[in-house]
Protein backbone atom coordinates (compact mmCIF):
# COMPACT_ATOMS: atom_id res chain seq x y z
CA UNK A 1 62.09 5.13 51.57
CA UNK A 2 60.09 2.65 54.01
CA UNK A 3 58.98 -0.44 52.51
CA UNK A 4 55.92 -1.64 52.16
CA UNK A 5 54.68 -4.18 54.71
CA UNK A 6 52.56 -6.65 53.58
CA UNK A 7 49.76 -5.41 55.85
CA UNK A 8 50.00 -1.88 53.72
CA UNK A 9 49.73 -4.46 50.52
CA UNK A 10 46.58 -6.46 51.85
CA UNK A 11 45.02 -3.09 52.49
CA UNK A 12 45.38 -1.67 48.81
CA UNK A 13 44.14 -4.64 47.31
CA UNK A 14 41.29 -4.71 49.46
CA UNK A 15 40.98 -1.04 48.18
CA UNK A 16 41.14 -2.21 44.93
CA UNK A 17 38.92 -4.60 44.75
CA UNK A 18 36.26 -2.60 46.76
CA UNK A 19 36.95 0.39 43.78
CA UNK A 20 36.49 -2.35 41.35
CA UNK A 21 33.62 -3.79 42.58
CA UNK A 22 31.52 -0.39 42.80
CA UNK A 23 32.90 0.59 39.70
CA UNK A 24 30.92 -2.90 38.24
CA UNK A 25 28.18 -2.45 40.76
CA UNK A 26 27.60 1.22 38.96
CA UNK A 27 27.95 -0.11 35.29
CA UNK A 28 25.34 -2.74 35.83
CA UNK A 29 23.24 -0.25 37.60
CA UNK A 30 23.42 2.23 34.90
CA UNK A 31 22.73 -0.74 32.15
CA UNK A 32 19.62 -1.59 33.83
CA UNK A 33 18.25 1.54 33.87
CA UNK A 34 18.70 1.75 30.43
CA UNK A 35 17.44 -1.38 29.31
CA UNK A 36 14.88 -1.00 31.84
CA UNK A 37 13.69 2.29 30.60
CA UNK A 38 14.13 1.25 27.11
CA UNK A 39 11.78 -1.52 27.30
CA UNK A 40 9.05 0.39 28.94
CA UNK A 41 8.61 3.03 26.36
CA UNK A 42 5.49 5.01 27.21
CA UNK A 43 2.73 4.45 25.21
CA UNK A 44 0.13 6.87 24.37
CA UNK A 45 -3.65 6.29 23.34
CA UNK A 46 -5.80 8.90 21.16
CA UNK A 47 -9.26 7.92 19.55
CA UNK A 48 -12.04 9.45 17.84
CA UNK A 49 -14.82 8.26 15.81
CA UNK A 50 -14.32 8.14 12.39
CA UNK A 51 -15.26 6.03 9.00
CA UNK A 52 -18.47 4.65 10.70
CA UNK A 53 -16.21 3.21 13.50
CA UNK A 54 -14.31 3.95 16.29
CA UNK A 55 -10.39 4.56 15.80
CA UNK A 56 -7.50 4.04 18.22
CA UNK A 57 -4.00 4.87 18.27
CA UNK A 58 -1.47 3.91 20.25
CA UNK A 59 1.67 4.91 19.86
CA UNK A 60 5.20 5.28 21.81
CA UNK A 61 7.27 8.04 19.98
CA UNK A 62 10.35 10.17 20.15
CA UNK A 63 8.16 12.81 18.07
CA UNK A 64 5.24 14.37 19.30
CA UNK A 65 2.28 11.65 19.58
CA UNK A 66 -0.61 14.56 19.67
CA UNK A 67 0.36 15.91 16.89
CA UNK A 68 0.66 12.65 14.82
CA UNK A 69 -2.73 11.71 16.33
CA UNK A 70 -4.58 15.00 15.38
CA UNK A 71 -2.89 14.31 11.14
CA UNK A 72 -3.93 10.45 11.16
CA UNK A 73 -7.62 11.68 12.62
CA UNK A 74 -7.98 14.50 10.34
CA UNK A 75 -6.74 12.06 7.21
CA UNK A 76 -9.39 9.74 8.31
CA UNK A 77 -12.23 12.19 8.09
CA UNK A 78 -10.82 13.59 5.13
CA UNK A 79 -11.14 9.91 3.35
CA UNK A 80 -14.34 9.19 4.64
CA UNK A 81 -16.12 12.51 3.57
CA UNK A 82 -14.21 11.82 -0.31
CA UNK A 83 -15.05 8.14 -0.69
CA UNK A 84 -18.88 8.42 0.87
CA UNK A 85 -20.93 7.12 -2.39
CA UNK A 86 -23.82 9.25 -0.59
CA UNK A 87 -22.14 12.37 -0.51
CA UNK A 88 -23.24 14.39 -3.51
CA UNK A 89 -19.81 16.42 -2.54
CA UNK A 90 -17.72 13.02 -2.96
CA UNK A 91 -15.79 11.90 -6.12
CA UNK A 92 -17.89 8.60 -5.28
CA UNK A 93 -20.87 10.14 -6.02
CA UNK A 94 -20.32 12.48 -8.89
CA UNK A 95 -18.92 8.43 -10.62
CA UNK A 96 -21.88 6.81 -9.38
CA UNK A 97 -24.27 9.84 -11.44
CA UNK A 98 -22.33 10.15 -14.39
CA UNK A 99 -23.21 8.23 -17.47
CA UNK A 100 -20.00 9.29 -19.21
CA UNK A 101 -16.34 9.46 -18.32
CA UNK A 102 -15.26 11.19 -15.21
CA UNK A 103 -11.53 12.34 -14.83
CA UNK A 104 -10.62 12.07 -11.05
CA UNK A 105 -7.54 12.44 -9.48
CA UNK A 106 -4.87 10.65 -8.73
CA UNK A 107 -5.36 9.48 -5.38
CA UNK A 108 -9.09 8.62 -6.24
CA UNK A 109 -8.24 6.54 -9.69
CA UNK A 110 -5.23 4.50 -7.78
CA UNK A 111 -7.54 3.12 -5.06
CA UNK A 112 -10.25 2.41 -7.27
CA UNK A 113 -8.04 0.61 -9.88
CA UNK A 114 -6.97 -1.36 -6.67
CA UNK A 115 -9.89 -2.55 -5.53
CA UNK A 116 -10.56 -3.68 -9.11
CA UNK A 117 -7.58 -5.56 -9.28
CA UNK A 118 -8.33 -6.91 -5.88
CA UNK A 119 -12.13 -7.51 -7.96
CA UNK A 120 -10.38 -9.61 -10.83
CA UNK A 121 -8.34 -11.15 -7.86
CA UNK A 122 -11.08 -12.74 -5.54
CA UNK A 123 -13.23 -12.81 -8.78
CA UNK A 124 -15.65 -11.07 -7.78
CA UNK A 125 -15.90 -12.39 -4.19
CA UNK A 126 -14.88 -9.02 -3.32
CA UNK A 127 -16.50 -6.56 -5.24
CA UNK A 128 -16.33 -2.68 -4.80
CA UNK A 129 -19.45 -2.01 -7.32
CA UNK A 130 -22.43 -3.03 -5.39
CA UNK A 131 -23.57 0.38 -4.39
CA UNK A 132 -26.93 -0.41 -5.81
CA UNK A 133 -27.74 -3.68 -3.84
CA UNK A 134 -26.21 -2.32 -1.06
CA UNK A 135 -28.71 0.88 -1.17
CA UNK A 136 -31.47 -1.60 -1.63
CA UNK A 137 -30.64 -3.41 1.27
CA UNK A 138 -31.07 -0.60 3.57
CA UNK A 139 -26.98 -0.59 4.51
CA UNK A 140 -26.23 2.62 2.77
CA UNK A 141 -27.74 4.30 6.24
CA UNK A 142 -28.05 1.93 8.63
CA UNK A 143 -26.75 4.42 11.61
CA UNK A 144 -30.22 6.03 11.56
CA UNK A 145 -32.32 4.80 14.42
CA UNK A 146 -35.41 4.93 13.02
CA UNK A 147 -34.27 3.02 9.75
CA UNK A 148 -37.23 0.19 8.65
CA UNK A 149 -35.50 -3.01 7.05
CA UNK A 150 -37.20 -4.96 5.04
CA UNK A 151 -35.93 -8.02 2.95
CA UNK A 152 -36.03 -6.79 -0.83
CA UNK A 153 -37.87 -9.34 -3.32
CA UNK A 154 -36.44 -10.71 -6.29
CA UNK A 155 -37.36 -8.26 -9.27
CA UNK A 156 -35.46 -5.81 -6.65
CA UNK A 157 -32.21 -7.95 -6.51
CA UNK A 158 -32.60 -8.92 -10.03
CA UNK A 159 -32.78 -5.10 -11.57
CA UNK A 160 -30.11 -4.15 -9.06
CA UNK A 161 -27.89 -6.86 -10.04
CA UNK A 162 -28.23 -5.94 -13.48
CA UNK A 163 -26.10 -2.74 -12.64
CA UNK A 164 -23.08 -4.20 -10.93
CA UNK A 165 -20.31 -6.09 -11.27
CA UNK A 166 -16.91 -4.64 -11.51
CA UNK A 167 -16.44 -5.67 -15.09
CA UNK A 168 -18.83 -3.48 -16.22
CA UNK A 169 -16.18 -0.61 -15.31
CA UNK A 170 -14.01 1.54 -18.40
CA UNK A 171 -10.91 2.37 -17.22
CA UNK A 172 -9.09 5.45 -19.38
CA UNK A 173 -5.28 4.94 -17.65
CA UNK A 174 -3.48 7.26 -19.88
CA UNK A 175 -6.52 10.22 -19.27
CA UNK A 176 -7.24 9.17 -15.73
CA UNK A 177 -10.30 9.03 -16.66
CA UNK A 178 -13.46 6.15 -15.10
CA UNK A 179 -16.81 4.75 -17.06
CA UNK A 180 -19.45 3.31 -14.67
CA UNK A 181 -21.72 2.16 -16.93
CA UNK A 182 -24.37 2.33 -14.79
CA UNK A 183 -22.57 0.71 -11.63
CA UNK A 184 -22.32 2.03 -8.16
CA UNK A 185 -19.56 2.18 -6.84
CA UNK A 186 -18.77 1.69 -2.66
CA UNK A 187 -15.82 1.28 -1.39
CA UNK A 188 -16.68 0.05 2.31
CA UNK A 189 -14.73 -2.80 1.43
CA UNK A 190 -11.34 -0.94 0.74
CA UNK A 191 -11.60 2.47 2.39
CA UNK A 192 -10.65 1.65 5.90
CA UNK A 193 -8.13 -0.54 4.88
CA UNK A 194 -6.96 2.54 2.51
CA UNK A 195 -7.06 4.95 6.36
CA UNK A 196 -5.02 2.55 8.20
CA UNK A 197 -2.30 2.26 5.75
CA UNK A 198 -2.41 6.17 5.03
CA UNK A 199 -2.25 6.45 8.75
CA UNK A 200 0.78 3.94 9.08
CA UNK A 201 2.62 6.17 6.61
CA UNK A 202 2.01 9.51 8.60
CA UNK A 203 3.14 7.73 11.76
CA UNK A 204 6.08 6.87 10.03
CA UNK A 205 7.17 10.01 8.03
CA UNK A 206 6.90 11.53 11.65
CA UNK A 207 9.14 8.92 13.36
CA UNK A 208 10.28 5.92 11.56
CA UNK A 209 11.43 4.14 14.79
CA UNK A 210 7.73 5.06 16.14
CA UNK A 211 5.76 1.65 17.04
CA UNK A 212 2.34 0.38 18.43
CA UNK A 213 -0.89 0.24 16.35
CA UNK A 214 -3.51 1.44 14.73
CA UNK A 215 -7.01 0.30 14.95
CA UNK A 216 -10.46 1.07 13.30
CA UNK A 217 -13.12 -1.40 14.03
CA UNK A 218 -11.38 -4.08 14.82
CA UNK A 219 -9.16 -3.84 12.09
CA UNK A 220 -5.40 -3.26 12.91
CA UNK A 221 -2.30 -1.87 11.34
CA UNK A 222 0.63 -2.57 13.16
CA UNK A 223 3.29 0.27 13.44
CA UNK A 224 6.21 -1.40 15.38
CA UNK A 225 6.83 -4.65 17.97
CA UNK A 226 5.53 -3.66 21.59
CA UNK A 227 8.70 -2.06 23.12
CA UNK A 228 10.39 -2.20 19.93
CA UNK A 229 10.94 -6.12 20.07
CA UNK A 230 8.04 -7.83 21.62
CA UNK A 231 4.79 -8.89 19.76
CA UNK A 232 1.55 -7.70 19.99
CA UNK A 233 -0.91 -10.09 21.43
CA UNK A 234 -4.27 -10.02 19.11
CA UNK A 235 -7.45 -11.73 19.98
CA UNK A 236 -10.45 -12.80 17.48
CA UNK A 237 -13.55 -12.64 18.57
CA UNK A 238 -16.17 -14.71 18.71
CA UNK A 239 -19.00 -14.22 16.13
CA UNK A 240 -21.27 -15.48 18.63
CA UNK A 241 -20.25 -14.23 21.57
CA UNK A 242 -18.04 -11.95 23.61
CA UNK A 243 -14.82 -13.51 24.31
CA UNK A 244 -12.18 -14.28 22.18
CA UNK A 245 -12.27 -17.62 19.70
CA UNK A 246 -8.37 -17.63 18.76
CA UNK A 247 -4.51 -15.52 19.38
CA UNK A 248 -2.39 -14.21 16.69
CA UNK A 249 1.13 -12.37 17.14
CA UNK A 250 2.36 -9.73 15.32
CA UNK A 251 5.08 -7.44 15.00
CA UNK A 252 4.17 -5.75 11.99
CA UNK A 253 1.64 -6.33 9.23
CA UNK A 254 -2.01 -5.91 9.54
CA UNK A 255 -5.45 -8.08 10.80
CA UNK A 256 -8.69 -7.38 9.31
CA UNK A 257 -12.16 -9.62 10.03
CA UNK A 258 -15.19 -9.50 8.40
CA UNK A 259 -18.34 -10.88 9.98
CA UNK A 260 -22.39 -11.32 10.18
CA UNK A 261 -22.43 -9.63 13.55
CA UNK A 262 -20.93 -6.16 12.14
CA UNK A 263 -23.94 -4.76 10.44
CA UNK A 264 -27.27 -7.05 10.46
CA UNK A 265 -30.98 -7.15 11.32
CA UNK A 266 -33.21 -10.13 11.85
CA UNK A 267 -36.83 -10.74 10.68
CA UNK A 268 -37.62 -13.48 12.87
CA UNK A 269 -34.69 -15.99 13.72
CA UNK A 270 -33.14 -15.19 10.54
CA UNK A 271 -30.09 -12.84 10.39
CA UNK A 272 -29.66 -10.62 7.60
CA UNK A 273 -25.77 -8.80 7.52
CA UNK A 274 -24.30 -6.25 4.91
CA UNK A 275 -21.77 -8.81 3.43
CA UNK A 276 -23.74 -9.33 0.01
CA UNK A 277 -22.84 -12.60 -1.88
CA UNK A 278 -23.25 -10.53 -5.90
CA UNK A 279 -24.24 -14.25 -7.51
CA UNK A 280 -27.45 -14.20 -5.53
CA UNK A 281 -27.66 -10.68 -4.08
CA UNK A 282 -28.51 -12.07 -0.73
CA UNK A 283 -26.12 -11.94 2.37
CA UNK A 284 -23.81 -14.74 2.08
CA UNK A 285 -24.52 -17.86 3.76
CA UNK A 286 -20.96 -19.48 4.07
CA UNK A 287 -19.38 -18.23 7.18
CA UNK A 288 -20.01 -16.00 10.07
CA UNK A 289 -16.67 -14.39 10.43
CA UNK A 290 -13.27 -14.33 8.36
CA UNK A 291 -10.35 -12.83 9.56
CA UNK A 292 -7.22 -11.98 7.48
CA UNK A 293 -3.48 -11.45 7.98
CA UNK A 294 -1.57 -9.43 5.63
CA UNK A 295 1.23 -7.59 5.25
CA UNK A 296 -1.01 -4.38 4.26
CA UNK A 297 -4.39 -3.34 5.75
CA UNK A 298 -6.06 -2.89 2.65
CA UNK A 299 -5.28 -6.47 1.15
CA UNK A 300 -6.22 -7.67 4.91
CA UNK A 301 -9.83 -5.91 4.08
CA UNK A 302 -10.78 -6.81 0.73
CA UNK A 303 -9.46 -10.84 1.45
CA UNK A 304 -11.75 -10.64 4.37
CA UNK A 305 -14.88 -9.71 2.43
CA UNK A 306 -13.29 -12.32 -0.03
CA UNK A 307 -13.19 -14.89 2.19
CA UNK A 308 -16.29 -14.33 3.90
CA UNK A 309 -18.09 -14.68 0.83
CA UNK A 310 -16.34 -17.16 -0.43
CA UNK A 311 -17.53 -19.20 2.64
CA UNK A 312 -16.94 -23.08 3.21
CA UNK A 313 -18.20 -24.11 0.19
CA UNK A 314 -15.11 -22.58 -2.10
CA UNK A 315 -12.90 -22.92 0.86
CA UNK A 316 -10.49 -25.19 -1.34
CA UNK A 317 -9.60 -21.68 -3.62
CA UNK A 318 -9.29 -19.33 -0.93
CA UNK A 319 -7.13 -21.46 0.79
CA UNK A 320 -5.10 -22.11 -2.03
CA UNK A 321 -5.01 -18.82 -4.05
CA UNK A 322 -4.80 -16.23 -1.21
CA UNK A 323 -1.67 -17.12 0.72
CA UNK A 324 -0.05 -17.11 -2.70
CA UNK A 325 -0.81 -12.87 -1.94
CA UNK A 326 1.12 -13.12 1.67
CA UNK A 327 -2.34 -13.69 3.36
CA UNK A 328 -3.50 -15.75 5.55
CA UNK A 329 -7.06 -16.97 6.59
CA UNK A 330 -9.13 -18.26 9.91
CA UNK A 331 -12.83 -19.12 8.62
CA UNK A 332 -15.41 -19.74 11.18
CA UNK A 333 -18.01 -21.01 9.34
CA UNK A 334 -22.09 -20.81 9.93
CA UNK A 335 -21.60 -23.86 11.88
CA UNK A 336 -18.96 -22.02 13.82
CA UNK A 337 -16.35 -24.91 12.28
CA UNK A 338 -13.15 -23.31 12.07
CA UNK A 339 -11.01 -23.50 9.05
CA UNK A 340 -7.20 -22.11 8.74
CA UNK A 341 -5.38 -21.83 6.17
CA UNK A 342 -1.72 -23.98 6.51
CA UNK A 343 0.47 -20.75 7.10
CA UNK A 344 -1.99 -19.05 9.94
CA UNK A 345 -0.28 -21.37 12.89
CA UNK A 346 2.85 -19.58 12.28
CA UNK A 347 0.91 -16.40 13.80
CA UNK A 348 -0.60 -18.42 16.46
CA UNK A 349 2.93 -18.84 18.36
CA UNK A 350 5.66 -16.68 19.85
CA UNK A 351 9.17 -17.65 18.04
């Protein structure tokens, strides 16, 4: 047998090496494609109008995302026609024209014992039985174009006052059954909070590693970190304008903001918006836009209606009692002053 010379040697480690070094080349090739593709995980948009409001999804999913689109739609209409006060087919409305108990089902009696709680919470700042004052405002329709509003005068406010307040509500828990009293109940406040988290569940009963958002007039449920890992970049806008005022972060959790600008008319310079203050039964005078972080959409929208009303002037309570709920508030007040509470920088930055 002929030796090998070391020419013959030099030329199978140059072999070698070359096999080695595509062999590495390949692997690295292959892991970048699969990070790469990984990372860029289509994303899908759907929206429809719904709950007063346009609704967006957008979703990236290993399920089908039409079909979870067409379920979270359909559950949105399917809230909005059951919780519209003005519906004489809602459960809203048959409690709002009953003068003795009402048994309704479960669904119904959980989310109004919620917003009740949520009542007792904010006390009263957020208040889901001021379907009367709300009517005699005008904002019970205020989609219809040829709607006249007019500012209501104080016998008005007074009698309508005189049938709200959510402690004037008997709650029957072991029939299920609900007392107005004479109240009206509207639960603008709590219902599209109520859709996005419904609508976070579907997404995720469909495909738990599903992410993106949800978002119904400005207010956003959060499904899953952008790509799986990176956060989603949220702007606040400007009550007086059309740019954005401040940035938040989040990979999960939900935003909600509640502002003058959303529903209004004026009669002359003045500004008159739907976010009724129930100790004067005029529009709140406080702030011009609140914004909430929560780890649930419907806390987000009740706290924001909280804190709205609450304003500047009892700014020293909402910054103190809310965050003790895992919220957290940005107050721009009627002289667009902006007030945070101590854990809302921690959203403000990437970490």
């Amino acid at each position: 047998m002929r030796k090998r010379s070391s020419s013959d040697l030099n030329k199978l480690s140059k072999i070698s090496l070359a096999s080695t070094i595509l062999l590495i080349s390949m692997i690295i090739i292959v892991l970048v494609v699969v990070v790469f593709f990984k990372k860029t995980s289509r994303y899908e948009t759907f929206e429809t109008f719904s709950l007063g409001t346009y609704v967006q999804l957008r979703i990236s999913t290993k399920a089908n995302a039409s079909i979870i689109a067409r379920e979270i739609f359909q559950e949105f209409d399917r809230i909005t026609k059951k919780f519209n006060p003005y519906n004489p087919e809602s459960v809203i409305y048959k409690l709002n024209n009953s003068t003795d108990w009402v048994e309704v089902d479960d669904e119904t009696f959980a989310v109004i014992d919620l917003s009740l709680q949520y009542a007792k919470m904010t006390r009263g700042s957020f208040d889901p039985t001021l379907g009367r004052l709300i009517k005699l405002w005008g904002f019970d329709k205020f989609s219809e174009e040829d709607k006249q509003f007019k500012v209501p005068n104080n016998e008005e406010i007074k009698n309508a006052l005189e049938n709200s307040g959510f402690e004037k509500v008997e709650i029957d828990y072991k029939n299920r059954k609900i007392k107005t009293n004479g109240v009206w109940f509207d639960l603008g406040g709590i219902a599209k909070g109520y859709a996005l988290e419904r609508a976070y569940q579907i997404a995720k009963e469909a495909d738990r590693e599903c992410t993106g958002f949800i978002e119904a007039g400005g207010d956003i449920r959060i499904l899953g970190p952008k790509f799986g890992k990176d956060y989603w970049i949220i702007g606040i806008r400007n009550p007086r304008g059309n740019d954005s005022i401040d940035y938040i972060y989040l990979k999960n959790g939900a935003v909600a903001t509640s502002g003058d600008y959303e529903r209004y008319f004026e009669i002359g310079e003045k500004r008159y918006h739907h976010l009724l203050d129930r100790n004067t039964g005029y529009p709140a005078l406080g702030a011009i836009s609140a914004t909430v972080i929560a780890d649930d959409a419907i806390k987000a929208d009740a706290f924001s209606t909280a804190a709205f009303i609450l304003g500047k002037d009892k700014w020293l309570y909402t910054r103190t009692i809310l965050p003790k709920e895992n919220a957290e508030i940005f107050l721009v007040t009627n002289e667009q002053k902006i007030l945070k509470t101590d854990g809302f920088e921690y959203y403000e930055n990437t970490y």
